[in-house]
Protein backbone atom coordinates (compact mmCIF):
# COMPACT_ATOMS: atom_id res chain seq x y z
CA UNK A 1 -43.79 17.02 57.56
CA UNK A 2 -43.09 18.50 53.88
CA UNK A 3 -45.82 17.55 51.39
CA UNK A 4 -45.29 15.62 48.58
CA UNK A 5 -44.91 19.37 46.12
CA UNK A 6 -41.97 20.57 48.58
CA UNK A 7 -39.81 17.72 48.01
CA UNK A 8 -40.71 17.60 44.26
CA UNK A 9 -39.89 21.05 44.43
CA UNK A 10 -36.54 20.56 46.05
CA UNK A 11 -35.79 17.63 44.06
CA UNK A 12 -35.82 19.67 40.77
CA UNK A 13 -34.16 22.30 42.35
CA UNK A 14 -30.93 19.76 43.05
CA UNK A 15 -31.90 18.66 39.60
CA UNK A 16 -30.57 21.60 38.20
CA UNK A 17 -27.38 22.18 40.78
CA UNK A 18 -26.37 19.02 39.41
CA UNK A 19 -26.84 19.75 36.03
CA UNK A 20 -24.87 23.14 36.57
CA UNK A 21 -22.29 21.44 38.18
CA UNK A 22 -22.00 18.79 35.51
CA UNK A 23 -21.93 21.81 32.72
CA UNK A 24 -18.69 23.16 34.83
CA UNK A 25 -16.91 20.31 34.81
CA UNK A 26 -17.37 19.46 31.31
CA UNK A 27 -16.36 23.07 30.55
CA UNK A 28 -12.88 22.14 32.74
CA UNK A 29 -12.16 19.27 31.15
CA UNK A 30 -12.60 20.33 27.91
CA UNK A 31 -10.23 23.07 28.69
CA UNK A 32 -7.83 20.68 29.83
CA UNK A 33 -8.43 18.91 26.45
CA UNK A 34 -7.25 22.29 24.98
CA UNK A 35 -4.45 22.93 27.07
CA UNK A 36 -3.13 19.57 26.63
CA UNK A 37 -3.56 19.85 22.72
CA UNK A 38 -1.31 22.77 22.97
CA UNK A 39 1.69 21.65 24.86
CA UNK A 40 1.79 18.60 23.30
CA UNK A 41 2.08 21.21 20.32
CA UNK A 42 4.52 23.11 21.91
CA UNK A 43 6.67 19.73 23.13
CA UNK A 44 6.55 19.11 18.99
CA UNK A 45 8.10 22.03 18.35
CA UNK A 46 10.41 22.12 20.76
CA UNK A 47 11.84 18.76 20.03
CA UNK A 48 11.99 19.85 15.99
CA UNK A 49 13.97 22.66 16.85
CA UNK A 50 16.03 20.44 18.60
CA UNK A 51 16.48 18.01 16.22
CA UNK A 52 17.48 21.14 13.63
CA UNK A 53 20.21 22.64 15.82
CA UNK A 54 21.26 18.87 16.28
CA UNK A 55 21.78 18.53 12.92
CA UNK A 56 23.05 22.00 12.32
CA UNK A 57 25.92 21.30 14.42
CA UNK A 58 26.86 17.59 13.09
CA UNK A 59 27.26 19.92 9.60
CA UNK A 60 28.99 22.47 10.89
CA UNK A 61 31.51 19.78 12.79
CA UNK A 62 31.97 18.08 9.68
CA UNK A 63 32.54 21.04 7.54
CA UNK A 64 35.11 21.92 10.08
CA UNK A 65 36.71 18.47 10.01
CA UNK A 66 37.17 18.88 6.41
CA UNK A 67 38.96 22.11 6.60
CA UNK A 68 41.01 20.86 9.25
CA UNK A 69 41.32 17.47 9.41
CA UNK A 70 44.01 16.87 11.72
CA UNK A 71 43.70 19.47 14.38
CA UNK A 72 41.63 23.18 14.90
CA UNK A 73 43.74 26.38 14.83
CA UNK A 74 41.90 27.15 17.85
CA UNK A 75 43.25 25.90 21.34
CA UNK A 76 41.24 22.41 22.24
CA UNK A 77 39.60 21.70 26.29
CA UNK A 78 41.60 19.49 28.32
């Protein structure tokens, strides 16, 4: 039968597993925070460069409607 200092011994010694354990997943979520935090970043970007070429092209479409209003000199899709 263990005596009353071996399981008070083995009880601090889970103790501190768990605590480790606990450590490591607050270390992996708080990575996750970070990774998170940067492609929601990244998605930010993304879509603002977007949005820029967007309007980049309604410009350009209207400058070129102005200069030729009724039809391109280029050949036009079917």
């Amino acid at each position: 039968m263990d005596s009353g200092a071996d399981l008070a011994e083995r009880a601090g010694a889970t103790m501190h597993e768990v605590t480790q354990a606990v450590q490591r997943v607050t270390n992996i979520m708080a990575q996750i925070s970070s990774a998170s935090h940067e492609q929601s970043t990244g998605i930010e970007q993304v879509n603002l460069a977007i949005a820029q070429m967007d309007q980049r092209r309604s410009r350009t479409r209207r400058s070129l409607r102005k200069r030729w209003p009724r039809r391109p000199p280029w050949p036009q899709a079917e």
